[in-house]
Protein backbone atom coordinates (compact mmCIF):
# COMPACT_ATOMS: atom_id res chain seq x y z
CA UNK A 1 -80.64 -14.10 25.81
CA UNK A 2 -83.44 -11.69 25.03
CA UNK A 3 -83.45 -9.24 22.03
CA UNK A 4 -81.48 -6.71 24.27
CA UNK A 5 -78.93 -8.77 24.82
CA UNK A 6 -78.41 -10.38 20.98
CA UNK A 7 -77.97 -6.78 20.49
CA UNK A 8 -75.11 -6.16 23.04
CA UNK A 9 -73.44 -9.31 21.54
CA UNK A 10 -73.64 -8.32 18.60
CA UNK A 11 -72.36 -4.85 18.67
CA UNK A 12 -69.19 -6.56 20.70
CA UNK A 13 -68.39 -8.99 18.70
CA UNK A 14 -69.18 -5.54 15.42
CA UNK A 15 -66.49 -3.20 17.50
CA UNK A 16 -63.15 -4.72 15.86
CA UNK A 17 -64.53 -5.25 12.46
CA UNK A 18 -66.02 -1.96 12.40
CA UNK A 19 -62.95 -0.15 13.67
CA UNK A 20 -60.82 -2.71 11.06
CA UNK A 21 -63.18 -1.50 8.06
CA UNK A 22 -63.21 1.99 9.12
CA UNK A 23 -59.47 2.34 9.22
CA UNK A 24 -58.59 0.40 6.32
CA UNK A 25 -60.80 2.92 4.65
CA UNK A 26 -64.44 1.01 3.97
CA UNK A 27 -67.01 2.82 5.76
CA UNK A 28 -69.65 1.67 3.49
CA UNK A 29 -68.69 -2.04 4.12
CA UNK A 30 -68.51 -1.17 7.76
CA UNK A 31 -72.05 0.68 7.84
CA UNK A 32 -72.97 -2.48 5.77
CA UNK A 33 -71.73 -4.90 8.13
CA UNK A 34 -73.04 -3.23 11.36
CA UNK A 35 -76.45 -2.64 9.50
CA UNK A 36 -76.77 -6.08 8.17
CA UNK A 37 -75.93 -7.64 11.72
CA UNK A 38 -77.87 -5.64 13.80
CA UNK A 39 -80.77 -6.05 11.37
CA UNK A 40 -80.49 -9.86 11.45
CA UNK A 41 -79.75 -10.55 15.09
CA UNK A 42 -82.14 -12.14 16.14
CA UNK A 43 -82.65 -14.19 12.54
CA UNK A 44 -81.92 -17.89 14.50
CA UNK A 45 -85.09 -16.92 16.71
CA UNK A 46 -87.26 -17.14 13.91
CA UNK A 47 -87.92 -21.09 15.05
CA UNK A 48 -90.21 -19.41 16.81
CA UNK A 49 -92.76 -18.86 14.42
CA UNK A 50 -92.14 -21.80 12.10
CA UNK A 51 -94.33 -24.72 13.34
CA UNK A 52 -92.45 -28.34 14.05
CA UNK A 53 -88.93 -26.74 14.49
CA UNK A 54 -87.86 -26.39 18.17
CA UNK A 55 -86.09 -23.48 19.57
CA UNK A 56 -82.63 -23.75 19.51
CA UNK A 57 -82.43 -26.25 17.25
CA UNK A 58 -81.64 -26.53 13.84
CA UNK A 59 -81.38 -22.87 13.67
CA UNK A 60 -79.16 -22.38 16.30
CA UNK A 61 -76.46 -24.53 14.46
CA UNK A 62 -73.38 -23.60 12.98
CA UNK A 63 -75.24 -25.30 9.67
CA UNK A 64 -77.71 -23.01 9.77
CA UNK A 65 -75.17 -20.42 10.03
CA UNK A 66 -73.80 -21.80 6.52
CA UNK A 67 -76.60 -21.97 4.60
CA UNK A 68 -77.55 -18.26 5.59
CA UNK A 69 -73.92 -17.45 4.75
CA UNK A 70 -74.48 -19.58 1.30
CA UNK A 71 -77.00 -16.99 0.90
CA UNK A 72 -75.66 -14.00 1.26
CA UNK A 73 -72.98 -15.36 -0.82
CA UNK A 74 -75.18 -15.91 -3.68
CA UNK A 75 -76.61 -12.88 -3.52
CA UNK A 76 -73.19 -11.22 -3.77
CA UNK A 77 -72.36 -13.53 -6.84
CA UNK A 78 -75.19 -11.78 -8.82
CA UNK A 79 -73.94 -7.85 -7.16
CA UNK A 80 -70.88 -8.30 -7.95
CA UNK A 81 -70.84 -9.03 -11.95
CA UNK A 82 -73.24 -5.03 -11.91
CA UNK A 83 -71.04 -3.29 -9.38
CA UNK A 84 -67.58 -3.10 -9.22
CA UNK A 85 -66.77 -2.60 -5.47
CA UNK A 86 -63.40 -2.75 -3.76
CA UNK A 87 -64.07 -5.80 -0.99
CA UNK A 88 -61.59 -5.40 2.38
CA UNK A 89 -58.89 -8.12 2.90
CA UNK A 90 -58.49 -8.27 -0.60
CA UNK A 91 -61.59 -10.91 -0.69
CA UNK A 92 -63.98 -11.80 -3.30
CA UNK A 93 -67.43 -10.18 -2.56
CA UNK A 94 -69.09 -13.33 -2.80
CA UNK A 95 -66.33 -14.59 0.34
CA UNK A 96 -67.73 -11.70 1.57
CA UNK A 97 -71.11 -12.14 1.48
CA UNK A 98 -70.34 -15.45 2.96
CA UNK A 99 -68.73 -14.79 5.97
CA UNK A 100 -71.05 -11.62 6.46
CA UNK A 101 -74.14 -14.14 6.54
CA UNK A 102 -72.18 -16.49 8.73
CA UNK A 103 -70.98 -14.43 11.57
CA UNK A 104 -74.39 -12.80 11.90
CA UNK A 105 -76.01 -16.22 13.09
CA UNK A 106 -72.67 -16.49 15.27
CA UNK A 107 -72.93 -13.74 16.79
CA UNK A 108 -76.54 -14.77 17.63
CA UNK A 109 -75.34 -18.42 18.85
CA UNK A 110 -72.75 -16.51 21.19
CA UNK A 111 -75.68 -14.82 23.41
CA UNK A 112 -77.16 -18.28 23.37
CA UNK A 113 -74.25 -20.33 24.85
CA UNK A 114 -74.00 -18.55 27.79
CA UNK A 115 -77.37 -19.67 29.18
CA UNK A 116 -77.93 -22.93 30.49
CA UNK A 117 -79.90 -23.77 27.68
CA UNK A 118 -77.22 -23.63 25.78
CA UNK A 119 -76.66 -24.28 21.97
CA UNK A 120 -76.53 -27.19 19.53
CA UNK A 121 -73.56 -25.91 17.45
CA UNK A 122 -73.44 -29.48 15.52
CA UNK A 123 -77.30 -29.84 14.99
CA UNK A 124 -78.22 -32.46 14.20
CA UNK A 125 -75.53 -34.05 16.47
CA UNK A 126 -77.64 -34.05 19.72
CA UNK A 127 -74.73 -32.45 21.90
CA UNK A 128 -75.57 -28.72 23.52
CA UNK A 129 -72.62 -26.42 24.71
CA UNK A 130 -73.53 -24.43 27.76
CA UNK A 131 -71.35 -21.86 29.70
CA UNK A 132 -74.73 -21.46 31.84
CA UNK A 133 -73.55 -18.52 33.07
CA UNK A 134 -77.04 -16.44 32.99
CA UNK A 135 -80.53 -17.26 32.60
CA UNK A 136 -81.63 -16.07 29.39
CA UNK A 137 -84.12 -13.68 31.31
CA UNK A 138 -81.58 -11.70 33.20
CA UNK A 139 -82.42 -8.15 33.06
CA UNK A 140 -78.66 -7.08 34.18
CA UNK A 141 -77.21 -9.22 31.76
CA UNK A 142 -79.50 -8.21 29.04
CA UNK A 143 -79.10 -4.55 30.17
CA UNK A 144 -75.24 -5.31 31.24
CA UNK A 145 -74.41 -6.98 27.55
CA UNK A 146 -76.84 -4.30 25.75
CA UNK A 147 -74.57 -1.21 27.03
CA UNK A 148 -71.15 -2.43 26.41
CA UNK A 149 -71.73 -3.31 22.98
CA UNK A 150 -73.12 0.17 22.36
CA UNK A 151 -69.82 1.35 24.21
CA UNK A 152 -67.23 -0.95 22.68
CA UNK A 153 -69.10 -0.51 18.77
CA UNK A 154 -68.54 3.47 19.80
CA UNK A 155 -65.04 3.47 20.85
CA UNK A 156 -64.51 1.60 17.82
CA UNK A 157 -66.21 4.18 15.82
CA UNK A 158 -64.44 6.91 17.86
CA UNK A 159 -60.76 5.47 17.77
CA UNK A 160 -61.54 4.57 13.73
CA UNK A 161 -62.01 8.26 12.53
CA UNK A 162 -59.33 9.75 15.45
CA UNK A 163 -57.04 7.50 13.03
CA UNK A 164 -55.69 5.89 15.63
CA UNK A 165 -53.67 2.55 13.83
CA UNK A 166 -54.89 -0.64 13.94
């Protein structure tokens, strides 16, 4: 997939969560989450600018996935000693900051599995998952994946504040 369609991905697979953490009553998680994710889609890409790492490689692993979720996690560990912030699903902020960091590379590796490229999910374990069901270069499934994330992320918005139960 291309930038416009990590995008659309990613706002799909943001819709539940964000309409979850806007009717449990955390909008600033879910303008955290939804910020954070969009921000970072396109964070396994950066193989592209590091020389002697091949795209779609270790990056596009569910390892890599860990350690940036190990990372966020830390980060969280030294927030949340300062600031004393209610977490949803009764979580620790560092668990968090974990799966926040996790799902955002996921998110990215589920544009990535629908090409015929495919991904390495087990990297280094040489075995690539393919649905191939687009060429990463599609305009209409860039375009097609781009618009219904923006529509399912603002039903989920829309339905959220309406107070319509989860």
């Amino acid at each position: 997939m291309y930038k416009r369609g990590h995008f659309g991905v990613a706002m799909l697979t943001l819709a539940p969560i964000t309409f979850w953490l806007l009717s449990t009553g955390f909008p600033v998680f879910g303008a955290l989450v939804a910020g954070t994710v969009l921000y970072l889609a396109m964070l396994p890409d950066v193989d592209h600018r590091v020389p002697g790492i091949s795209h779609r490689g270790p990056t596009h692993s569910l390892l890599f996935a860990a350690v940036v979720g190990a990372v966020f996690a830390g980060a969280a560990s030294l927030v949340e000693p300062v600031l004393s912030i209610a977490v949803p699903g009764d979580v620790s902020m560092v668990a968090f900051g974990f799966l926040l960091g996790f799902g955002t590379v996921v998110a990215h590796l589920l544009g990535d599995v629908i090409t015929p490229m495919g991904v390495n999910f087990l990297w280094p374990y040489p075995r690539t998952w393919s649905l191939s069901l687009t060429t990463a270069d599609s305009t209409i499934w860039n375009w097609t994946l781009f618009v219904l994330g923006v529509f399912a992320l603002a039903a989920a918005v829309a339905l959220a504040v309406q107070g319509v139960p989860i």
